[in-house]
PDBML (XML) file of the C-alpha atoms, coordinates in Angstrom:
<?xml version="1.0" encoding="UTF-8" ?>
<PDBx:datablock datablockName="MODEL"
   xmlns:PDBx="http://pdbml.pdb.org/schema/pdbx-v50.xsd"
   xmlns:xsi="http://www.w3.org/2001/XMLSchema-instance"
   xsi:schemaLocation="http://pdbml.pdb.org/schema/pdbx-v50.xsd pdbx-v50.xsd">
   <PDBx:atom_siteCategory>
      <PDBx:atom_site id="1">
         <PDBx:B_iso_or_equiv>0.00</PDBx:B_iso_or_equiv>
         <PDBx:Cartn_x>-10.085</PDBx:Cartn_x>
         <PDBx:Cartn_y>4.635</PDBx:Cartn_y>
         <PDBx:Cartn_z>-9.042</PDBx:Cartn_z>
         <PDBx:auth_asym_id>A</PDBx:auth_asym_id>
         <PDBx:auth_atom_id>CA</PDBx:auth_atom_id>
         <PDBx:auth_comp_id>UNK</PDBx:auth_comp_id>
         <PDBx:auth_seq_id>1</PDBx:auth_seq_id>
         <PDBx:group_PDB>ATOM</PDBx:group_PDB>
         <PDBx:label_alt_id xsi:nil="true" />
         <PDBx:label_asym_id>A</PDBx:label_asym_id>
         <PDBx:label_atom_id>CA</PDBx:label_atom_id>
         <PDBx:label_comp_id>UNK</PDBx:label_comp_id>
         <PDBx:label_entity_id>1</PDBx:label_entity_id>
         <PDBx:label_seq_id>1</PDBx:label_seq_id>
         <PDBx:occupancy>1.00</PDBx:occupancy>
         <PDBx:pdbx_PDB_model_num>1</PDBx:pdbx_PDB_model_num>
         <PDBx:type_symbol>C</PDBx:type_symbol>
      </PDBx:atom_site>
      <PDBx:atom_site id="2">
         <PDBx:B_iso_or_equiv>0.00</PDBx:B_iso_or_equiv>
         <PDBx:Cartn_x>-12.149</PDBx:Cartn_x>
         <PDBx:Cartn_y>2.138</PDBx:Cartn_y>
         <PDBx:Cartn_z>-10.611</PDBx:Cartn_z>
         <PDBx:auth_asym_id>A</PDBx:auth_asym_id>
         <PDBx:auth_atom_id>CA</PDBx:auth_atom_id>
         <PDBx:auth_comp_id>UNK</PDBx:auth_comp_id>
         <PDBx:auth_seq_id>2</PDBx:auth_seq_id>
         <PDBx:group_PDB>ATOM</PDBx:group_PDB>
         <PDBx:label_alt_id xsi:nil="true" />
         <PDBx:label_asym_id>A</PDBx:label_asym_id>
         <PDBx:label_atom_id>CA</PDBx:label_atom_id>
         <PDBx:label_comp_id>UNK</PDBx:label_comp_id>
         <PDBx:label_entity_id>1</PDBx:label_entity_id>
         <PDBx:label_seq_id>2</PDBx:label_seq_id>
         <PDBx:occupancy>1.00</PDBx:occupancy>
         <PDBx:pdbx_PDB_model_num>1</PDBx:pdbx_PDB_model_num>
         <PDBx:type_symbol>C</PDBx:type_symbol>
      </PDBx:atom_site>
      <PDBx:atom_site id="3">
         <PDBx:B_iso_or_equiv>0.00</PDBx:B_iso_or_equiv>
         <PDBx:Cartn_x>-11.057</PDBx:Cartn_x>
         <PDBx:Cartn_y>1.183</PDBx:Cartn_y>
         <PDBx:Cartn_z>-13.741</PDBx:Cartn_z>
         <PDBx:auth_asym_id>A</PDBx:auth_asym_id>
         <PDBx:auth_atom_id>CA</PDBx:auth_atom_id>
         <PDBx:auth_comp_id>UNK</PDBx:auth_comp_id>
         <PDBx:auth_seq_id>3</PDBx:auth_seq_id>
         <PDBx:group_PDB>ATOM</PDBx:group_PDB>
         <PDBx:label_alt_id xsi:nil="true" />
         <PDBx:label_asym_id>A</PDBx:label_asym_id>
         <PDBx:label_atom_id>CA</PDBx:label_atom_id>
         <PDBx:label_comp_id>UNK</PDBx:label_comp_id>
         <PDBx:label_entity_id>1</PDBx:label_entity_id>
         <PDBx:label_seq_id>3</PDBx:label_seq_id>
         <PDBx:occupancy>1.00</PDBx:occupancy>
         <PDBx:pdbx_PDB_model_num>1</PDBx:pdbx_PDB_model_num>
         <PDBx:type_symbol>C</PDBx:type_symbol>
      </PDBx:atom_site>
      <PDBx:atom_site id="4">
         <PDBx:B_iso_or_equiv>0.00</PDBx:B_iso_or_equiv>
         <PDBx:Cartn_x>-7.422</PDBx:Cartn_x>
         <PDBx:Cartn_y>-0.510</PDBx:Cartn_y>
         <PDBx:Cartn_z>-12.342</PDBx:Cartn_z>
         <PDBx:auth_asym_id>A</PDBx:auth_asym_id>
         <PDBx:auth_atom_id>CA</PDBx:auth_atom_id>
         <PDBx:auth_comp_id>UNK</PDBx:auth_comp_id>
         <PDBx:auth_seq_id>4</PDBx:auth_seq_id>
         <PDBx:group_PDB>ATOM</PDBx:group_PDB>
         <PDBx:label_alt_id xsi:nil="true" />
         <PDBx:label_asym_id>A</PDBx:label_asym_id>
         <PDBx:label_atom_id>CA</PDBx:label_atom_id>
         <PDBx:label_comp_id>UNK</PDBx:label_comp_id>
         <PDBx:label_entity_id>1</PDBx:label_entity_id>
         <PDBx:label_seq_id>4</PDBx:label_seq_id>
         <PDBx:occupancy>1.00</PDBx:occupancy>
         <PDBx:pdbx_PDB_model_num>1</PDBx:pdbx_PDB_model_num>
         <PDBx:type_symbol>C</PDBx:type_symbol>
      </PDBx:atom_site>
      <PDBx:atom_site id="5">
         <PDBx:B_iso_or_equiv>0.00</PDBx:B_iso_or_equiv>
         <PDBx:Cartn_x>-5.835</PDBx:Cartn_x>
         <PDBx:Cartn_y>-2.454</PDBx:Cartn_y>
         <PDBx:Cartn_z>-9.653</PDBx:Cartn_z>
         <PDBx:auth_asym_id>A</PDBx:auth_asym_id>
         <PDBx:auth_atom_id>CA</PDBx:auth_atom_id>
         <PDBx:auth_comp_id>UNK</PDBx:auth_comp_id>
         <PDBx:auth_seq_id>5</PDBx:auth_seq_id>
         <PDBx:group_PDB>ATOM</PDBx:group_PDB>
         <PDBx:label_alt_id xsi:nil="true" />
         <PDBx:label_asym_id>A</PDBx:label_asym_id>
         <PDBx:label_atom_id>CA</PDBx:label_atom_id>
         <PDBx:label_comp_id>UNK</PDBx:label_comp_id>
         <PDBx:label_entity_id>1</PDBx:label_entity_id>
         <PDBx:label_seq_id>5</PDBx:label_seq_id>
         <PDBx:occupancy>1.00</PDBx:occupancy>
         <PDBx:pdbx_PDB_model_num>1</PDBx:pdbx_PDB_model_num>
         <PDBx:type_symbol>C</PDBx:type_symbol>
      </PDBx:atom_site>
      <PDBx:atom_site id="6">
         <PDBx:B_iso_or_equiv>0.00</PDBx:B_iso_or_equiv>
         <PDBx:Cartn_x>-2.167</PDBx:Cartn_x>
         <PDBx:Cartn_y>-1.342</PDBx:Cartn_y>
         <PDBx:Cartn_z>-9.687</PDBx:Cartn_z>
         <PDBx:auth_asym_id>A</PDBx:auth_asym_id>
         <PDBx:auth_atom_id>CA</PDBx:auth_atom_id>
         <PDBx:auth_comp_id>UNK</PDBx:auth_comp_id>
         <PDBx:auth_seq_id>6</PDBx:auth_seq_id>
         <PDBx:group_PDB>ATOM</PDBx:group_PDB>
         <PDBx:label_alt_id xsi:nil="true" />
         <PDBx:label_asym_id>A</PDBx:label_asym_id>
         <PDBx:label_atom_id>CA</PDBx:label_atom_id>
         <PDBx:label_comp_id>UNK</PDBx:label_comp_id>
         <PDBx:label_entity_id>1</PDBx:label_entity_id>
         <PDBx:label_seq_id>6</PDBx:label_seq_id>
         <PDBx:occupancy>1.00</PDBx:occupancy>
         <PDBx:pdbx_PDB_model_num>1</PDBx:pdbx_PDB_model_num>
         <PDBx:type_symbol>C</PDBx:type_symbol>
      </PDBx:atom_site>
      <PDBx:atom_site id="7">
         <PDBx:B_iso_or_equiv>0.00</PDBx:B_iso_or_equiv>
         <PDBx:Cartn_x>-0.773</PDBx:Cartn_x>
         <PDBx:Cartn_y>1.385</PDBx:Cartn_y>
         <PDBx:Cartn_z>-7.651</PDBx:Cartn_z>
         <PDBx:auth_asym_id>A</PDBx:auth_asym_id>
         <PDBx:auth_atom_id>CA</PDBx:auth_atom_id>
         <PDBx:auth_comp_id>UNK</PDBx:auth_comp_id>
         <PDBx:auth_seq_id>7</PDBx:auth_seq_id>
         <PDBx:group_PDB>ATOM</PDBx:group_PDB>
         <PDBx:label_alt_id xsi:nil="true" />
         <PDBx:label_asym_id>A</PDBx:label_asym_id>
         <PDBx:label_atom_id>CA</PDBx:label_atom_id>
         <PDBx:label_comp_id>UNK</PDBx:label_comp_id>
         <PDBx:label_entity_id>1</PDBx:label_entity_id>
         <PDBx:label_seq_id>7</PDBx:label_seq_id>
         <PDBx:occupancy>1.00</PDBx:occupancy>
         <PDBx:pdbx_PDB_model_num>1</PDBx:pdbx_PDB_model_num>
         <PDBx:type_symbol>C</PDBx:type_symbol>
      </PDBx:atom_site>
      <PDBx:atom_site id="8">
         <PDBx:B_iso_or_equiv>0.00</PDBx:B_iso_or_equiv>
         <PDBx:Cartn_x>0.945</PDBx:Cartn_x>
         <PDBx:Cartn_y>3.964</PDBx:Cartn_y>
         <PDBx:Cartn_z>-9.384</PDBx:Cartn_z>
         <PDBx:auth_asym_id>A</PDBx:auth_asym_id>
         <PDBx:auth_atom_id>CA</PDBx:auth_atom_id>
         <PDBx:auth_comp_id>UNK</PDBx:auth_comp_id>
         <PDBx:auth_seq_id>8</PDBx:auth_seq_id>
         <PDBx:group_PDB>ATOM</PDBx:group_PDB>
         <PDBx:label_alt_id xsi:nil="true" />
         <PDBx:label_asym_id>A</PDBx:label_asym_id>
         <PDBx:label_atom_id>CA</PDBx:label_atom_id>
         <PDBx:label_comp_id>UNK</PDBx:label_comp_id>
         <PDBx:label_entity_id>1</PDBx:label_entity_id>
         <PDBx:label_seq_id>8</PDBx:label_seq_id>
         <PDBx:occupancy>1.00</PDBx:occupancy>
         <PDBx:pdbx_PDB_model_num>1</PDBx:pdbx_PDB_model_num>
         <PDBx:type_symbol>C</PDBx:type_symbol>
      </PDBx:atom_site>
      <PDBx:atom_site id="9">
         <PDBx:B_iso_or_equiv>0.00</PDBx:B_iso_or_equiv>
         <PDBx:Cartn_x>3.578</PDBx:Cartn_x>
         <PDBx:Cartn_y>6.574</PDBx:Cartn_y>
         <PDBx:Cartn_z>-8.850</PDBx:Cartn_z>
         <PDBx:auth_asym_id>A</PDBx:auth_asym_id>
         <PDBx:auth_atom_id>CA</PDBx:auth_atom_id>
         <PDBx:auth_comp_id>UNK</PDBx:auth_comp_id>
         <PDBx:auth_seq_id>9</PDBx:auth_seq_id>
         <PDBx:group_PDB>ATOM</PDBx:group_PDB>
         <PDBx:label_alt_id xsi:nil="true" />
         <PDBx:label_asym_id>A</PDBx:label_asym_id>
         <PDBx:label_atom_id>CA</PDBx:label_atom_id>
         <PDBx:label_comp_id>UNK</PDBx:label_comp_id>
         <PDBx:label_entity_id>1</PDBx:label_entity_id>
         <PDBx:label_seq_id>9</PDBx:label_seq_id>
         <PDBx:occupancy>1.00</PDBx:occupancy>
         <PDBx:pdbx_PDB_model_num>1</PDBx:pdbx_PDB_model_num>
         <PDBx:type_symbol>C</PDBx:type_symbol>
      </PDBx:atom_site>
      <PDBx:atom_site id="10">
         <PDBx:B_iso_or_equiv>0.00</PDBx:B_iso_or_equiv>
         <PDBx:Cartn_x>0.872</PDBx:Cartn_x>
         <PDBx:Cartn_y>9.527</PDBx:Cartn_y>
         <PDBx:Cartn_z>-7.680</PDBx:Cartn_z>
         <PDBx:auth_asym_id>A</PDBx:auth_asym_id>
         <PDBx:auth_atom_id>CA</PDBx:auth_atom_id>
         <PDBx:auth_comp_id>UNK</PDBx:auth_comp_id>
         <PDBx:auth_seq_id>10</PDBx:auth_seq_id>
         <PDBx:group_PDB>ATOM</PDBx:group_PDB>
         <PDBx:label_alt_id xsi:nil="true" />
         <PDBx:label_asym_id>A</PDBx:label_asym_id>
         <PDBx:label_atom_id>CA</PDBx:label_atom_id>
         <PDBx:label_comp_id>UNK</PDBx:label_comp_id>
         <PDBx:label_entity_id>1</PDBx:label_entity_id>
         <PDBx:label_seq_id>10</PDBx:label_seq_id>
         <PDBx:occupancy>1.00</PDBx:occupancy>
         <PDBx:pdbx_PDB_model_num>1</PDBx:pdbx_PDB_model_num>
         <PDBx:type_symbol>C</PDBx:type_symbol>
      </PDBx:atom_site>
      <PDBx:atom_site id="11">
         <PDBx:B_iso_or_equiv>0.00</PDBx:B_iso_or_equiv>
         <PDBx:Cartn_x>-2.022</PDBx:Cartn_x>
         <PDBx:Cartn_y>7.843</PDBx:Cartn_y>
         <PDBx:Cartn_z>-6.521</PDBx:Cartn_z>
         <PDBx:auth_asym_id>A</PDBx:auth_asym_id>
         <PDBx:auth_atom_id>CA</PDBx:auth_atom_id>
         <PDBx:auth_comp_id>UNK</PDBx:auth_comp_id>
         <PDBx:auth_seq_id>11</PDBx:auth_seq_id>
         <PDBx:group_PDB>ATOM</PDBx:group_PDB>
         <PDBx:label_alt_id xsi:nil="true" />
         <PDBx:label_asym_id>A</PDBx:label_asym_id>
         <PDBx:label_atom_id>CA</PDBx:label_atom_id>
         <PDBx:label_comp_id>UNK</PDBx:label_comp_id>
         <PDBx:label_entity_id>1</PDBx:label_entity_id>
         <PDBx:label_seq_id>11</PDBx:label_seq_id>
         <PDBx:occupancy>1.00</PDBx:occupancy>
         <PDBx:pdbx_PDB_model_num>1</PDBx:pdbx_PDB_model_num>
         <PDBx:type_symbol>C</PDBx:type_symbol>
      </PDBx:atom_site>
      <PDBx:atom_site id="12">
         <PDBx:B_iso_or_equiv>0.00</PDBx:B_iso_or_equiv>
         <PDBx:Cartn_x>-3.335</PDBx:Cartn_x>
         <PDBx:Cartn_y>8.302</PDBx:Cartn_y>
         <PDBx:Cartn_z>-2.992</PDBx:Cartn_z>
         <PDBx:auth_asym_id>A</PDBx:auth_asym_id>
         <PDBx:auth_atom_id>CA</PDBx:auth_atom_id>
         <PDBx:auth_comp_id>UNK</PDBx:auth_comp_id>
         <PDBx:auth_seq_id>12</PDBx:auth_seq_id>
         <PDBx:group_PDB>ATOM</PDBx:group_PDB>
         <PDBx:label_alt_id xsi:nil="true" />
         <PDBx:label_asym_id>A</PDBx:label_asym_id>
         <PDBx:label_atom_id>CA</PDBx:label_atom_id>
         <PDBx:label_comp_id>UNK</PDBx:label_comp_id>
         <PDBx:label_entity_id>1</PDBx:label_entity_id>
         <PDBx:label_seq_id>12</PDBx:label_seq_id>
         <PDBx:occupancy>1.00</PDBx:occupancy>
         <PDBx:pdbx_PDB_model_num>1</PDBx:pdbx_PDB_model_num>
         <PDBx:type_symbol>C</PDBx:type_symbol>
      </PDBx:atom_site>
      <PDBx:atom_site id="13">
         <PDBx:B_iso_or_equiv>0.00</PDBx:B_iso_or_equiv>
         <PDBx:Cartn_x>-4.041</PDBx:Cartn_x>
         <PDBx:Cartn_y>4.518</PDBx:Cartn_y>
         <PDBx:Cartn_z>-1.153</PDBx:Cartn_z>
         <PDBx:auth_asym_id>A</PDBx:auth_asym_id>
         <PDBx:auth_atom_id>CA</PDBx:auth_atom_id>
         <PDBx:auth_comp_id>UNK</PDBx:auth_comp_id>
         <PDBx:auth_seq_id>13</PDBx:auth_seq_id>
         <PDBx:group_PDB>ATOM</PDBx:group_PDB>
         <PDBx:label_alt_id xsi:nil="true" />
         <PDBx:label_asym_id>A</PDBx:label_asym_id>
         <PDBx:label_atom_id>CA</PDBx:label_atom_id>
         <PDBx:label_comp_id>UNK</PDBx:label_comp_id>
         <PDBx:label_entity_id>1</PDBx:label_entity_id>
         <PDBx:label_seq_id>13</PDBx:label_seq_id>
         <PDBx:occupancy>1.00</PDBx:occupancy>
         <PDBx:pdbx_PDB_model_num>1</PDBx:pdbx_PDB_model_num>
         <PDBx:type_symbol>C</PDBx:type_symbol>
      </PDBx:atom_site>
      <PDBx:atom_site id="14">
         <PDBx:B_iso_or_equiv>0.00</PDBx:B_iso_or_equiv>
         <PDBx:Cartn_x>-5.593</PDBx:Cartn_x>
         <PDBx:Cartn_y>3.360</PDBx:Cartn_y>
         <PDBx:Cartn_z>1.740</PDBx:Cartn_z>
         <PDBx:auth_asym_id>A</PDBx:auth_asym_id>
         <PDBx:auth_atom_id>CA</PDBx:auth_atom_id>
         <PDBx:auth_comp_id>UNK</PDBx:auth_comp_id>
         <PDBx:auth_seq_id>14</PDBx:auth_seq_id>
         <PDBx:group_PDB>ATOM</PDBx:group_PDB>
         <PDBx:label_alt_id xsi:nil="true" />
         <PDBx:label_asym_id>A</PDBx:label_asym_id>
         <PDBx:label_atom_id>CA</PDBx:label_atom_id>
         <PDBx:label_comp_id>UNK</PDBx:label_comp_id>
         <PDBx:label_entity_id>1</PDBx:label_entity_id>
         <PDBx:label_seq_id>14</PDBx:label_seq_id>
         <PDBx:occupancy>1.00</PDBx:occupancy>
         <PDBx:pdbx_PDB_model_num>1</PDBx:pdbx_PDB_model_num>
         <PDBx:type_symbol>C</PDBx:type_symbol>
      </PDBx:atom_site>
      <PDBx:atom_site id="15">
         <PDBx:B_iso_or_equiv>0.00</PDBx:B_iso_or_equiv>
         <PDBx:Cartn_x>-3.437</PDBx:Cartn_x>
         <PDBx:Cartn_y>0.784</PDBx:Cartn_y>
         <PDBx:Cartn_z>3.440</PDBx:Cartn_z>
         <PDBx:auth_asym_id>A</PDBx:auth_asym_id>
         <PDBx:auth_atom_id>CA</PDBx:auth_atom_id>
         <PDBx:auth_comp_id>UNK</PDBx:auth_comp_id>
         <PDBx:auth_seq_id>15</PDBx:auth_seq_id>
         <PDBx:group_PDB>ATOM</PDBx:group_PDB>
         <PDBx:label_alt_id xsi:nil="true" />
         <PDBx:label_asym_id>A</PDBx:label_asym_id>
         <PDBx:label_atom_id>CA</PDBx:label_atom_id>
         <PDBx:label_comp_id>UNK</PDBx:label_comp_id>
         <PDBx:label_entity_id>1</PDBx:label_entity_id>
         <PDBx:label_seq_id>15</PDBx:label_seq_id>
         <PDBx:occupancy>1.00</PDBx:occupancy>
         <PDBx:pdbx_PDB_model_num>1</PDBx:pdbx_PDB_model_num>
         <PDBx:type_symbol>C</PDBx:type_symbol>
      </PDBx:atom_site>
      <PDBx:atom_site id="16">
         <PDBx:B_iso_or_equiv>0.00</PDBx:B_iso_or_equiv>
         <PDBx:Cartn_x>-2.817</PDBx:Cartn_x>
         <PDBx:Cartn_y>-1.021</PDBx:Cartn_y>
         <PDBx:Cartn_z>6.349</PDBx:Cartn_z>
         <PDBx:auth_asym_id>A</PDBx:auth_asym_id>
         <PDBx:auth_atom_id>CA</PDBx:auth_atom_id>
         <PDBx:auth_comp_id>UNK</PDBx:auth_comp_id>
         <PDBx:auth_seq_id>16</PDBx:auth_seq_id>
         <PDBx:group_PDB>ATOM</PDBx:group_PDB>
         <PDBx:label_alt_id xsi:nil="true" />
         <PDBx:label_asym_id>A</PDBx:label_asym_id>
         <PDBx:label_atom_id>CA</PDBx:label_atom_id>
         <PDBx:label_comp_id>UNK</PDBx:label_comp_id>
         <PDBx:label_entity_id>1</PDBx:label_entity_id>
         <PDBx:label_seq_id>16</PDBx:label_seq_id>
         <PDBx:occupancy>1.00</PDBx:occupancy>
         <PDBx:pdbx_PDB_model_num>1</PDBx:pdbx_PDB_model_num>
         <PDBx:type_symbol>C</PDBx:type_symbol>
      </PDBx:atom_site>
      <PDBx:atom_site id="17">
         <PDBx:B_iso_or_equiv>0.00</PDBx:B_iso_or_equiv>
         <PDBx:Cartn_x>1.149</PDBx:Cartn_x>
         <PDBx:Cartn_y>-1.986</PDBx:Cartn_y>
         <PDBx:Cartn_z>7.748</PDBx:Cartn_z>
         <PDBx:auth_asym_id>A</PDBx:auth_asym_id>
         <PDBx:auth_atom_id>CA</PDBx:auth_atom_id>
         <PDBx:auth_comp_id>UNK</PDBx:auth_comp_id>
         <PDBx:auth_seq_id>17</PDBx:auth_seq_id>
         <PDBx:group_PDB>ATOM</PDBx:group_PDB>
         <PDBx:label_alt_id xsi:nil="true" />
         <PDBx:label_asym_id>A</PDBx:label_asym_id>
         <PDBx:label_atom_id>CA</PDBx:label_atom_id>
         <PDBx:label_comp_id>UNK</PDBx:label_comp_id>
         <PDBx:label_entity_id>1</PDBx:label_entity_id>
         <PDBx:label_seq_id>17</PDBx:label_seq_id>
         <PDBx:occupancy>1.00</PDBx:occupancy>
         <PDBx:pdbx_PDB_model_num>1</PDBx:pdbx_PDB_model_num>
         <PDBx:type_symbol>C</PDBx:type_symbol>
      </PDBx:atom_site>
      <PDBx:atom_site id="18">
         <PDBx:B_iso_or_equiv>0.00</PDBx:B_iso_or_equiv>
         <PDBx:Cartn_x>2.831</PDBx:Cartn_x>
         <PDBx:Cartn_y>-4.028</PDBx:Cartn_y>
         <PDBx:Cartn_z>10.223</PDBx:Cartn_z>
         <PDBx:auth_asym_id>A</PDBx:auth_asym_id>
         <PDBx:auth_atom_id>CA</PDBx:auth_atom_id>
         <PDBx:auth_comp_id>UNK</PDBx:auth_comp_id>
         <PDBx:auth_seq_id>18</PDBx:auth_seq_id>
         <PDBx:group_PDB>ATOM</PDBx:group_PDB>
         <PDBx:label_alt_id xsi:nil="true" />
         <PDBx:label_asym_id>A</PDBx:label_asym_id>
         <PDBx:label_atom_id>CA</PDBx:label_atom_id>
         <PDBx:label_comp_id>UNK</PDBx:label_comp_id>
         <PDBx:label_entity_id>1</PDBx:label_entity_id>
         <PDBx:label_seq_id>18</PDBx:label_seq_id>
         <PDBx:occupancy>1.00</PDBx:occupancy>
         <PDBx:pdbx_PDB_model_num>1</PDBx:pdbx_PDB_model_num>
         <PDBx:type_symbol>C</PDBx:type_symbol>
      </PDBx:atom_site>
      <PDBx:atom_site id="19">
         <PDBx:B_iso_or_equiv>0.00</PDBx:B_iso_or_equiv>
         <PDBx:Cartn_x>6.396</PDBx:Cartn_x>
         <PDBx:Cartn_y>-2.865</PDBx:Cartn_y>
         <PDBx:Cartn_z>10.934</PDBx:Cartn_z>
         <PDBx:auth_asym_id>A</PDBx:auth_asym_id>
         <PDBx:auth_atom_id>CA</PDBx:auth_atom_id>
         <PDBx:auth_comp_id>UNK</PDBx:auth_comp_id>
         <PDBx:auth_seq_id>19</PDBx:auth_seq_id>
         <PDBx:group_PDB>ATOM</PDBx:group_PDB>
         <PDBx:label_alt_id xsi:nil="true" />
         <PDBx:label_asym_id>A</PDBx:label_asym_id>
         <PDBx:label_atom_id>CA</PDBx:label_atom_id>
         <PDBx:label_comp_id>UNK</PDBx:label_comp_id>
         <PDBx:label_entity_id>1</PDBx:label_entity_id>
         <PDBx:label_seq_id>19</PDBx:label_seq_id>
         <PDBx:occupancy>1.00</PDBx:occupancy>
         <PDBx:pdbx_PDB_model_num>1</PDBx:pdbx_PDB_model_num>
         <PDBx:type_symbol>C</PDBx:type_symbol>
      </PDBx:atom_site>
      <PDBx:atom_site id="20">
         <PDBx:B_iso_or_equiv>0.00</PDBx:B_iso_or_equiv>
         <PDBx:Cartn_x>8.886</PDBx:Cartn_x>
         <PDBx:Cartn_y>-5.341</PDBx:Cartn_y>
         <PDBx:Cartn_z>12.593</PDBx:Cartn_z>
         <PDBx:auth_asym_id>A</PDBx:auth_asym_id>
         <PDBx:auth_atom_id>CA</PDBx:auth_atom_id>
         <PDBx:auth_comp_id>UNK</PDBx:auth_comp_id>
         <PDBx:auth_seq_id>20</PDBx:auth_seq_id>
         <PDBx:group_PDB>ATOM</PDBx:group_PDB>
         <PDBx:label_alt_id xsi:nil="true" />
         <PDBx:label_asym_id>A</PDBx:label_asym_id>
         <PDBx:label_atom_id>CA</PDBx:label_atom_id>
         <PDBx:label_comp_id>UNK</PDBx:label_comp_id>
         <PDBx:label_entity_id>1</PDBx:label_entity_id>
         <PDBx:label_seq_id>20</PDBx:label_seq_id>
         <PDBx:occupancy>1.00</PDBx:occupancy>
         <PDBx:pdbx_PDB_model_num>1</PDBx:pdbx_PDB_model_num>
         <PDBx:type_symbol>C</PDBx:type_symbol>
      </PDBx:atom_site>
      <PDBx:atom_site id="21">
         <PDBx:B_iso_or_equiv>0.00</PDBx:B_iso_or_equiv>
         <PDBx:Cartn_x>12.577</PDBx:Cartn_x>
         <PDBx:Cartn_y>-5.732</PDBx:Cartn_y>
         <PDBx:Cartn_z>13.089</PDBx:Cartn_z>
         <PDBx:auth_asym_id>A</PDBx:auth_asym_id>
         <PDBx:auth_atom_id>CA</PDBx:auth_atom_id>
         <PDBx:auth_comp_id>UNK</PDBx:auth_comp_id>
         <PDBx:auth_seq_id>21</PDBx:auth_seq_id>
         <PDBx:group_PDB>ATOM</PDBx:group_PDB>
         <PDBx:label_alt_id xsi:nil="true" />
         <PDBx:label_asym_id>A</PDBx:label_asym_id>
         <PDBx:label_atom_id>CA</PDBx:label_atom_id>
         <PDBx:label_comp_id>UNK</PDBx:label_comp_id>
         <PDBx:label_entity_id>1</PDBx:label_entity_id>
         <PDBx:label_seq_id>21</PDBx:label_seq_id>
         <PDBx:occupancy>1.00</PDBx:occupancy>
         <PDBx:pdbx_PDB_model_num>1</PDBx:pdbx_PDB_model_num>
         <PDBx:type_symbol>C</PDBx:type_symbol>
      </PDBx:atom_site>
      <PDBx:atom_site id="22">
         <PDBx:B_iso_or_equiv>0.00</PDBx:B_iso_or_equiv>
         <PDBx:Cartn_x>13.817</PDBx:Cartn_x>
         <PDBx:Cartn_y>-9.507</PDBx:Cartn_y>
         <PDBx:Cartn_z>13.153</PDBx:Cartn_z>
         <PDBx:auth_asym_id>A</PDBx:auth_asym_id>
         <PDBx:auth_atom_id>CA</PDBx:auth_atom_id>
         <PDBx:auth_comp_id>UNK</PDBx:auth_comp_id>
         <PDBx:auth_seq_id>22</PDBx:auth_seq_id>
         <PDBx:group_PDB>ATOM</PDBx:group_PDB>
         <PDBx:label_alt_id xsi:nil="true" />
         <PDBx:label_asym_id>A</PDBx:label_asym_id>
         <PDBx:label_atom_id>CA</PDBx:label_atom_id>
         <PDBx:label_comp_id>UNK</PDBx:label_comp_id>
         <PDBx:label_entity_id>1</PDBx:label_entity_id>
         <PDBx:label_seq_id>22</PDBx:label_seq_id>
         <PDBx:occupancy>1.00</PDBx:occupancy>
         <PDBx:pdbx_PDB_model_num>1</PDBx:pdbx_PDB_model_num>
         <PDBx:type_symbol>C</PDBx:type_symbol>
      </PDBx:atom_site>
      <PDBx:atom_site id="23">
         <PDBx:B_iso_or_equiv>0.00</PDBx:B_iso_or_equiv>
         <PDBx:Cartn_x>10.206</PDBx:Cartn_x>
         <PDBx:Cartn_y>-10.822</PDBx:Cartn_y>
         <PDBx:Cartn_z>13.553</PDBx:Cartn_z>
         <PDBx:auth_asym_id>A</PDBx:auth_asym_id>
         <PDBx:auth_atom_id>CA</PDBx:auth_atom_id>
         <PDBx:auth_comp_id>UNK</PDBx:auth_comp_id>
         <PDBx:auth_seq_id>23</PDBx:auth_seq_id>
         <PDBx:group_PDB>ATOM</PDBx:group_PDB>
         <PDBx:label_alt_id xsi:nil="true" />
         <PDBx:label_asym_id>A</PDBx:label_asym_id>
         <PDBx:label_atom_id>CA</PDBx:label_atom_id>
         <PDBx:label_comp_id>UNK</PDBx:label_comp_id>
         <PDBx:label_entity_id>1</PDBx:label_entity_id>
         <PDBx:label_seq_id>23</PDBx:label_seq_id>
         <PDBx:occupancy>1.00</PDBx:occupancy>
         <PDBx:pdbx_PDB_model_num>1</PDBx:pdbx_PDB_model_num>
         <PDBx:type_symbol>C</PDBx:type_symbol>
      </PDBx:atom_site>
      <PDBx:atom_site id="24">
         <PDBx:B_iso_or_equiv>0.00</PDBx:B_iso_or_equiv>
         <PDBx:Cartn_x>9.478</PDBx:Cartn_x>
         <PDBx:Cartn_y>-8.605</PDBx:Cartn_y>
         <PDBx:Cartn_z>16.485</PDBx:Cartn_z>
         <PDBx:auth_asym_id>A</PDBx:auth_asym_id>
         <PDBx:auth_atom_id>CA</PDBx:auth_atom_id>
         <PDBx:auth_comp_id>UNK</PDBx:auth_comp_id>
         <PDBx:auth_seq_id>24</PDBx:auth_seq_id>
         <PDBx:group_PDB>ATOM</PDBx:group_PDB>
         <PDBx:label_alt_id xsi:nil="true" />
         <PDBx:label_asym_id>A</PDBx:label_asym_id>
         <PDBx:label_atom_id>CA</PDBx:label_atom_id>
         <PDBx:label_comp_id>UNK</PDBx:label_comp_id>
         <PDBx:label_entity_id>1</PDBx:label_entity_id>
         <PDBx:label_seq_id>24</PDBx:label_seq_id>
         <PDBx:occupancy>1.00</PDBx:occupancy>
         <PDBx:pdbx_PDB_model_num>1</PDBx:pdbx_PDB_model_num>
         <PDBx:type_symbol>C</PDBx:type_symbol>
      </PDBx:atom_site>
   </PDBx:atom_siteCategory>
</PDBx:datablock>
């Protein structure tokens, strides 16, 4: 998608993540 920024409720991203649990 080109022709927007914003996610929407369908749209396949590419992301990265960090999880943590109390800072760790």
């Amino acid at each position: 998608v080109t022709d927007r920024t914003d996610v929407r409720d369908g749209d396949t991203i590419n992301l990265d993540y960090s999880g943590s649990i109390d800072g760790v």
